[in-house]
N, C-alpha and C. Protein backbone atom coordinates (compact mmCIF):
# COMPACT_ATOMS: atom_id res chain seq x y z
N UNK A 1 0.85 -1.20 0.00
CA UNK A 1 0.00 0.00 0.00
C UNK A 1 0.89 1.26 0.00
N UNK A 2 0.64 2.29 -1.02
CA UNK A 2 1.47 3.23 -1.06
C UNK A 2 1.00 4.19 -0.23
N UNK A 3 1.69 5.33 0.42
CA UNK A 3 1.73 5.94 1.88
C UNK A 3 1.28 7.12 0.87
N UNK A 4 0.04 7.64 2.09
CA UNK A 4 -0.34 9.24 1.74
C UNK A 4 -1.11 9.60 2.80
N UNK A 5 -0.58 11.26 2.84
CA UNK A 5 -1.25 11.53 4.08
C UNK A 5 -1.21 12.93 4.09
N UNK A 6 -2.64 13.44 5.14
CA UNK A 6 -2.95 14.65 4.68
C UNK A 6 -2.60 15.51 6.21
N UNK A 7 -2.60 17.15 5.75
CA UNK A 7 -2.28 18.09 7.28
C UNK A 7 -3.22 19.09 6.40
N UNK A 8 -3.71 19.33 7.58
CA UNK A 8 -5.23 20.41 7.12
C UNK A 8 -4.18 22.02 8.35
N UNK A 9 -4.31 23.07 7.68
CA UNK A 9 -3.72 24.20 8.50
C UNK A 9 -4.83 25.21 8.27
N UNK A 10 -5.64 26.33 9.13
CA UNK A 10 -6.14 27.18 8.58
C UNK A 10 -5.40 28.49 8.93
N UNK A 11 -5.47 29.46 7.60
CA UNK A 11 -4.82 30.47 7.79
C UNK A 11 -5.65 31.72 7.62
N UNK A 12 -6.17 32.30 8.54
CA UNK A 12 -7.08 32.83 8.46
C UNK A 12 -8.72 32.71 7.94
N UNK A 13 -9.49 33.23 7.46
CA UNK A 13 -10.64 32.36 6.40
C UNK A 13 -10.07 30.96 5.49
N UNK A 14 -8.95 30.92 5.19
CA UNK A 14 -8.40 30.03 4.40
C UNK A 14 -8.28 29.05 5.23
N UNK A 15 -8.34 27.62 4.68
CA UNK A 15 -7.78 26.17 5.02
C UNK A 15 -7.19 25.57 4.14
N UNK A 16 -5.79 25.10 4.68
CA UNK A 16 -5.25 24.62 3.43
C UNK A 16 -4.94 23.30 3.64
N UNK A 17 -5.15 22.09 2.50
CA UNK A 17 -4.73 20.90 2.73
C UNK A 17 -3.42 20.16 2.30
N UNK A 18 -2.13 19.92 2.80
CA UNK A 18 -1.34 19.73 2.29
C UNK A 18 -1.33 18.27 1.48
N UNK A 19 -1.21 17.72 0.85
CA UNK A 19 -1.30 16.38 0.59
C UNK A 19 0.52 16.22 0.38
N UNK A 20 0.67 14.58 0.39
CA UNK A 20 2.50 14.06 0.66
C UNK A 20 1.78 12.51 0.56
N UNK A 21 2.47 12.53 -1.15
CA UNK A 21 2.36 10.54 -1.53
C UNK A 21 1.62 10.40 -2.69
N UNK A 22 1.31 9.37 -2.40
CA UNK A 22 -0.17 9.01 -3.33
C UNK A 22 -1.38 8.94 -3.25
N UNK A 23 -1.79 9.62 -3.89
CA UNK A 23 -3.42 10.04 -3.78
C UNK A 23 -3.86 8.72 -5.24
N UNK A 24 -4.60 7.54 -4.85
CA UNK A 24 -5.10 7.13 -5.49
C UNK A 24 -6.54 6.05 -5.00
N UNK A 25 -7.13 5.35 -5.51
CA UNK A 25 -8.15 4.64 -5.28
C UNK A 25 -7.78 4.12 -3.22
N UNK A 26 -7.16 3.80 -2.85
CA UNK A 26 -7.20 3.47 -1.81
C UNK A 26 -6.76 4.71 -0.93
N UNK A 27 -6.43 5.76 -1.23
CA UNK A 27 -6.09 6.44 -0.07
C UNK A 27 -6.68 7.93 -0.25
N UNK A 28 -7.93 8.33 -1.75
CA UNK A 28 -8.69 8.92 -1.45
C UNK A 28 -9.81 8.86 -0.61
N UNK A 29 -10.13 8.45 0.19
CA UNK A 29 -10.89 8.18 1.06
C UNK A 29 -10.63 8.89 2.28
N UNK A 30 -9.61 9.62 2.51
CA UNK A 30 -8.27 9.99 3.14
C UNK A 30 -9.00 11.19 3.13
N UNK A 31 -8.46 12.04 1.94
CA UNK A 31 -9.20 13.67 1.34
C UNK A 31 -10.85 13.84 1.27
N UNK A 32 -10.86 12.89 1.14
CA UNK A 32 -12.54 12.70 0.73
C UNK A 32 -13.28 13.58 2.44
N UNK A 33 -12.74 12.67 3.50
CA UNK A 33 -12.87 12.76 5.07
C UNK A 33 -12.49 14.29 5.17
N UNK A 34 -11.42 14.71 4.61
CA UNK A 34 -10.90 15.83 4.51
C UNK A 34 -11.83 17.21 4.13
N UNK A 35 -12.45 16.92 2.95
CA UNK A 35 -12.88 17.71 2.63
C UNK A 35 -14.77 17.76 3.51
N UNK A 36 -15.01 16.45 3.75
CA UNK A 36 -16.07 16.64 4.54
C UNK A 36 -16.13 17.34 6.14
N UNK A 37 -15.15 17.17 6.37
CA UNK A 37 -15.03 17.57 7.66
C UNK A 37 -14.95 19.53 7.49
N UNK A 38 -14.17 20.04 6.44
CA UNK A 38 -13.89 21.30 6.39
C UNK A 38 -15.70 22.02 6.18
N UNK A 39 -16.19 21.24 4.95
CA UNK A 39 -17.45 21.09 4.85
C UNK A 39 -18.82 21.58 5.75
N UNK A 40 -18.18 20.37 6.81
CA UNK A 40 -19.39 20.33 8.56
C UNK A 40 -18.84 21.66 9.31
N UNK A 41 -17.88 21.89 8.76
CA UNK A 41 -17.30 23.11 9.62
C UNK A 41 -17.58 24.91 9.45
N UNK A 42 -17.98 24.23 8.00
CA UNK A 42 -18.59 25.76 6.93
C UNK A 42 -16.96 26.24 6.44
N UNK A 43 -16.31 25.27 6.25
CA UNK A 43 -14.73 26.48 5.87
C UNK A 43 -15.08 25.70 4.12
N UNK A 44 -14.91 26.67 3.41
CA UNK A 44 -15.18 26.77 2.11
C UNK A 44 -14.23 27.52 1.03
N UNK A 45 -13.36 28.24 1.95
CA UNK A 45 -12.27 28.67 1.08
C UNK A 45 -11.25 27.86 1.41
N UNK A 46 -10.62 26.87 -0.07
CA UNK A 46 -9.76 25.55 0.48
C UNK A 46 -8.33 26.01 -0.63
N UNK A 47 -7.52 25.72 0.03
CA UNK A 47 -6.15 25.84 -0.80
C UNK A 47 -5.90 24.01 -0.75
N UNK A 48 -5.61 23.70 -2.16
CA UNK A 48 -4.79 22.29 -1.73
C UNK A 48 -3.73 22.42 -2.44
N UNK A 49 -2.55 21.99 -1.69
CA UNK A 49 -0.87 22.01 -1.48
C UNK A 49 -0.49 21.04 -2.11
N UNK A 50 0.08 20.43 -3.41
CA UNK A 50 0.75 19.09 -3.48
C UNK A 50 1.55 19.11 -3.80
N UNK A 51 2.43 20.04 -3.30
CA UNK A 51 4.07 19.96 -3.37
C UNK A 51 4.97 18.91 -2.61
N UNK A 52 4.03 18.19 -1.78
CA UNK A 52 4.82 16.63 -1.41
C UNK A 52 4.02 15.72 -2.01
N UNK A 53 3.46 16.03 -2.87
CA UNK A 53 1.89 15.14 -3.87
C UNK A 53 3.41 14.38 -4.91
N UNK A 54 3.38 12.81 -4.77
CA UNK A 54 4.08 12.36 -6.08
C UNK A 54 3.41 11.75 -7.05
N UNK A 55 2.05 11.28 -6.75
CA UNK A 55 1.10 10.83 -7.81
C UNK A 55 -0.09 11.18 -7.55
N UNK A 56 -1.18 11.24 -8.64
CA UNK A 56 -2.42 11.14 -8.12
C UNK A 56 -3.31 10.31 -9.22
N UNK A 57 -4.03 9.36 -8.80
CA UNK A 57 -4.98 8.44 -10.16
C UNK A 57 -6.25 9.19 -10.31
N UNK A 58 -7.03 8.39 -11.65
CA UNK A 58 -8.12 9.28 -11.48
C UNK A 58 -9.31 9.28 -10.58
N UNK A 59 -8.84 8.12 -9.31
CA UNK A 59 -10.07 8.26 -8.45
C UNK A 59 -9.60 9.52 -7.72
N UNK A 60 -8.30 9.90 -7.54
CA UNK A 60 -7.76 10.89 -6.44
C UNK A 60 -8.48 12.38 -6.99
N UNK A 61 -8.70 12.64 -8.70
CA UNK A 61 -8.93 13.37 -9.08
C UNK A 61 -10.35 13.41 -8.96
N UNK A 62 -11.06 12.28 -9.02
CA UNK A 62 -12.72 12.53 -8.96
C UNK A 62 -13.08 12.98 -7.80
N UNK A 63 -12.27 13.37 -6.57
CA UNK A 63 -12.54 13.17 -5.05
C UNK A 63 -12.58 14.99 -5.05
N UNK A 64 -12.07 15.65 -6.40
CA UNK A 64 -12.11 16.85 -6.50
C UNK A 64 -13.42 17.42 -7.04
N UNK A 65 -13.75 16.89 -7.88
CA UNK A 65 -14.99 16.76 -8.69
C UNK A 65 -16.36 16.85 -7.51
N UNK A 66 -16.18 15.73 -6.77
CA UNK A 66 -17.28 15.48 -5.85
C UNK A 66 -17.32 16.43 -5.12
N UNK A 67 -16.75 17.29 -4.51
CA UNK A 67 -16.80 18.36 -3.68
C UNK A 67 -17.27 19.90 -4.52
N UNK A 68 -16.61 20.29 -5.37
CA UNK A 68 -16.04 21.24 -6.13
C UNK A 68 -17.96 22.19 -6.09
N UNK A 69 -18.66 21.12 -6.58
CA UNK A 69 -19.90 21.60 -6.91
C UNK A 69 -20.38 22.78 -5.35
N UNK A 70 -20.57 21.78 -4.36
CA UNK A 70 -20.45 22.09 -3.33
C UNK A 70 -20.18 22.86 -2.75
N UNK A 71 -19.31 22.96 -2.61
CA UNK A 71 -17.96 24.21 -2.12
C UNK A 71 -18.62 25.77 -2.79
N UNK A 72 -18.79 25.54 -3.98
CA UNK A 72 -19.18 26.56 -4.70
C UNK A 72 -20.53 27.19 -4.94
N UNK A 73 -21.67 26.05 -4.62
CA UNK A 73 -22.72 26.63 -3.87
C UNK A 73 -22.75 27.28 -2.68
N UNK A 74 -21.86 27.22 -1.91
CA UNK A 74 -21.09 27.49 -0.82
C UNK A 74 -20.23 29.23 -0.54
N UNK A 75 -20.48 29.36 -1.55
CA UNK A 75 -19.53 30.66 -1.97
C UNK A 75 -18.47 30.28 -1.60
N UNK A 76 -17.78 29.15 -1.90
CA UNK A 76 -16.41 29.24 -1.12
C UNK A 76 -15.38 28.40 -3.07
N UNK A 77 -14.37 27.81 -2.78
CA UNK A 77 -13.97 27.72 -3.84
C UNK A 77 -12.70 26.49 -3.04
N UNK A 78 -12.44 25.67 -4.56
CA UNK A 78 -11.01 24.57 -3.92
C UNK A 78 -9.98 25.66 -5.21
N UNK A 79 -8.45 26.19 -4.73
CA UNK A 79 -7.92 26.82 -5.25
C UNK A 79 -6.58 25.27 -5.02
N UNK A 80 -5.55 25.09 -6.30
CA UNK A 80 -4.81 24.29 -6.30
C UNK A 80 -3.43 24.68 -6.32
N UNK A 81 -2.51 24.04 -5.54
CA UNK A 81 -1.18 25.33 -5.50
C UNK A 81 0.20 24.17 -5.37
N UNK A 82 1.27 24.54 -6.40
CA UNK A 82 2.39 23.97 -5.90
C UNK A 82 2.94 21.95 -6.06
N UNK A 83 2.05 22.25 -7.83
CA UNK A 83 2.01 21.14 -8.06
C UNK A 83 3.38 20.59 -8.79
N UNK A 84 3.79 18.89 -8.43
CA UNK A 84 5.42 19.04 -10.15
C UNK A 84 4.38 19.20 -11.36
N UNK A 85 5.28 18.66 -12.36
CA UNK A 85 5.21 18.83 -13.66
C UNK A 85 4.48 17.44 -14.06
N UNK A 86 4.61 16.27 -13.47
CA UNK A 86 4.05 15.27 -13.81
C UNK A 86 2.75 15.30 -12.98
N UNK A 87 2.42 15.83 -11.93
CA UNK A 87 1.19 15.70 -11.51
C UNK A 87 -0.07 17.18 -12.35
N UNK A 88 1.01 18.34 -12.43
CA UNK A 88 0.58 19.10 -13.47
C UNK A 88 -0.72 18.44 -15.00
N UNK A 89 0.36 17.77 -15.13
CA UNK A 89 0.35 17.04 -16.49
C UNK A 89 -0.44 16.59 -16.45
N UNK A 90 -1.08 15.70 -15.23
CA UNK A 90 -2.27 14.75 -15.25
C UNK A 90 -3.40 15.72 -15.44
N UNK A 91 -3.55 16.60 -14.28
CA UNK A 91 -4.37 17.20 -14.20
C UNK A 91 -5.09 17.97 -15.54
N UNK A 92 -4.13 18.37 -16.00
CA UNK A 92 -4.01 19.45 -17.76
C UNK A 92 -4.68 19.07 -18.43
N UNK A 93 -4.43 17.08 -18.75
CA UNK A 93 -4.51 16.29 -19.48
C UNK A 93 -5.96 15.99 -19.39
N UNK A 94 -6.95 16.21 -18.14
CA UNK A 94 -8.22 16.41 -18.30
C UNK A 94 -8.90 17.51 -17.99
N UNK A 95 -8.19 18.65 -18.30
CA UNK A 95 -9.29 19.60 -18.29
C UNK A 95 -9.05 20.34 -16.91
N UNK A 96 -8.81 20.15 -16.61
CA UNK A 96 -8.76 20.75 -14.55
C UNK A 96 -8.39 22.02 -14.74
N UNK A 97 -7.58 22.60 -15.60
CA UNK A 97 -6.85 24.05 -15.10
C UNK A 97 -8.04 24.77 -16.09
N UNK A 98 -9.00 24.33 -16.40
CA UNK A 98 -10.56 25.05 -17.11
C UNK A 98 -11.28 25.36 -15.99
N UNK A 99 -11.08 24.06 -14.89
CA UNK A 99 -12.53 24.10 -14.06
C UNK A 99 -11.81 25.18 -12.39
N UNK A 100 -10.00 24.90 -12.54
CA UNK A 100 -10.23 24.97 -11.12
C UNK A 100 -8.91 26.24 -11.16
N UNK A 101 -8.90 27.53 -10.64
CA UNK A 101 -7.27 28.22 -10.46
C UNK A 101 -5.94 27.33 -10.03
N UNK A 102 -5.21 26.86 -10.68
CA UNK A 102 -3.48 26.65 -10.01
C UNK A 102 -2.51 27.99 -9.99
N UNK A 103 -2.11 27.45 -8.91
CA UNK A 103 -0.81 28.17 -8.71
C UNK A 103 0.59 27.70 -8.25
N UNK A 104 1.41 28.59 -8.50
CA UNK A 104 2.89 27.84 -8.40
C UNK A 104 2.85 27.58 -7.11
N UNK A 105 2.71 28.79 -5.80
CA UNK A 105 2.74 28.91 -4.62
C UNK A 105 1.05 28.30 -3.67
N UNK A 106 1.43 27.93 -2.50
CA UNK A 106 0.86 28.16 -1.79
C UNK A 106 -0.05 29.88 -1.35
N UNK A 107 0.86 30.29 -1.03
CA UNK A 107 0.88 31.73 -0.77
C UNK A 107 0.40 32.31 -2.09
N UNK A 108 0.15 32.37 -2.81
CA UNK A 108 -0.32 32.67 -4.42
C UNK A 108 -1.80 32.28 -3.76
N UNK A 109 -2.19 31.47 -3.69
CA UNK A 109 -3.36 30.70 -3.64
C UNK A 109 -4.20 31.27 -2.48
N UNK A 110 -3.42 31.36 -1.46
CA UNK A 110 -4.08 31.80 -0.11
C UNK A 110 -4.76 33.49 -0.71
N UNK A 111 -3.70 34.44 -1.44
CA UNK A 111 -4.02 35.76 -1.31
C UNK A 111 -5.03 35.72 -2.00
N UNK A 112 -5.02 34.72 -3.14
CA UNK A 112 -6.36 35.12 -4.13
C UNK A 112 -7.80 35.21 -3.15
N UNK A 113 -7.91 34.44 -2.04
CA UNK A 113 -8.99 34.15 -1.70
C UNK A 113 -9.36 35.83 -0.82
N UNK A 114 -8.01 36.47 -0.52
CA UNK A 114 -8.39 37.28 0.52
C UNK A 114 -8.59 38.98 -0.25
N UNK A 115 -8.18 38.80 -1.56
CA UNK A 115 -8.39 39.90 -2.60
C UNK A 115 -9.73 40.20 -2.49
């Protein structure tokens, strides 16, 4: 079983989720918890971090999907920050940087929300 694991930080209105590993069919379930919990909490402005992210499959990506709607009835938004080039790639490769803001930084991501 490949290791992944999440740290939720809030920084002001912002919450950010760091992800570190693999995000795939067995360990979205992980974020999934993640994002429900921010959810029950009403925090709706979400930064996610995957600058320790080394893979993600496409269940890891649908776990974005399932929320996204949500969030955004919500007035709140999932902003994506600090991805490599191969997890980039995945994402690109379906469409994601249409539906969702990336950024290089963390800190990129956080200010947008507070503009």
């Amino acid at each position: 079983m490949a290791d992944f694991n999440t740290s939720i930080k809030d920084q002001g209105a912002v919450s950010i989720i760091n992800l570190k590993g693999y995000l795939d069919a067995h360990t979205a379930p992980i974020l999934e918890n993640n994002f429900v919990d921010l959810i029950d909490k009403n925090r709706f402005n979400i930064v996610v971090d995957f600058k320790e992210l080394a893979y993600i499959s496409s269940a890891g990506l649908g776990v974005f999907m399932a929320y996204i709607e949500k969030i955004r009835e919500s007035k709140g938004d999932i902003k994506l920050s600090g991805m490599t080039e191969k997890v980039f790639n995945i994402f690109d490769l379906l469409g994601f940087p249409l539906l969702y803001e990336i950024f290089k930084s963390e800190d990129e991501a956080v200010k947008k929300f507070i503009e």
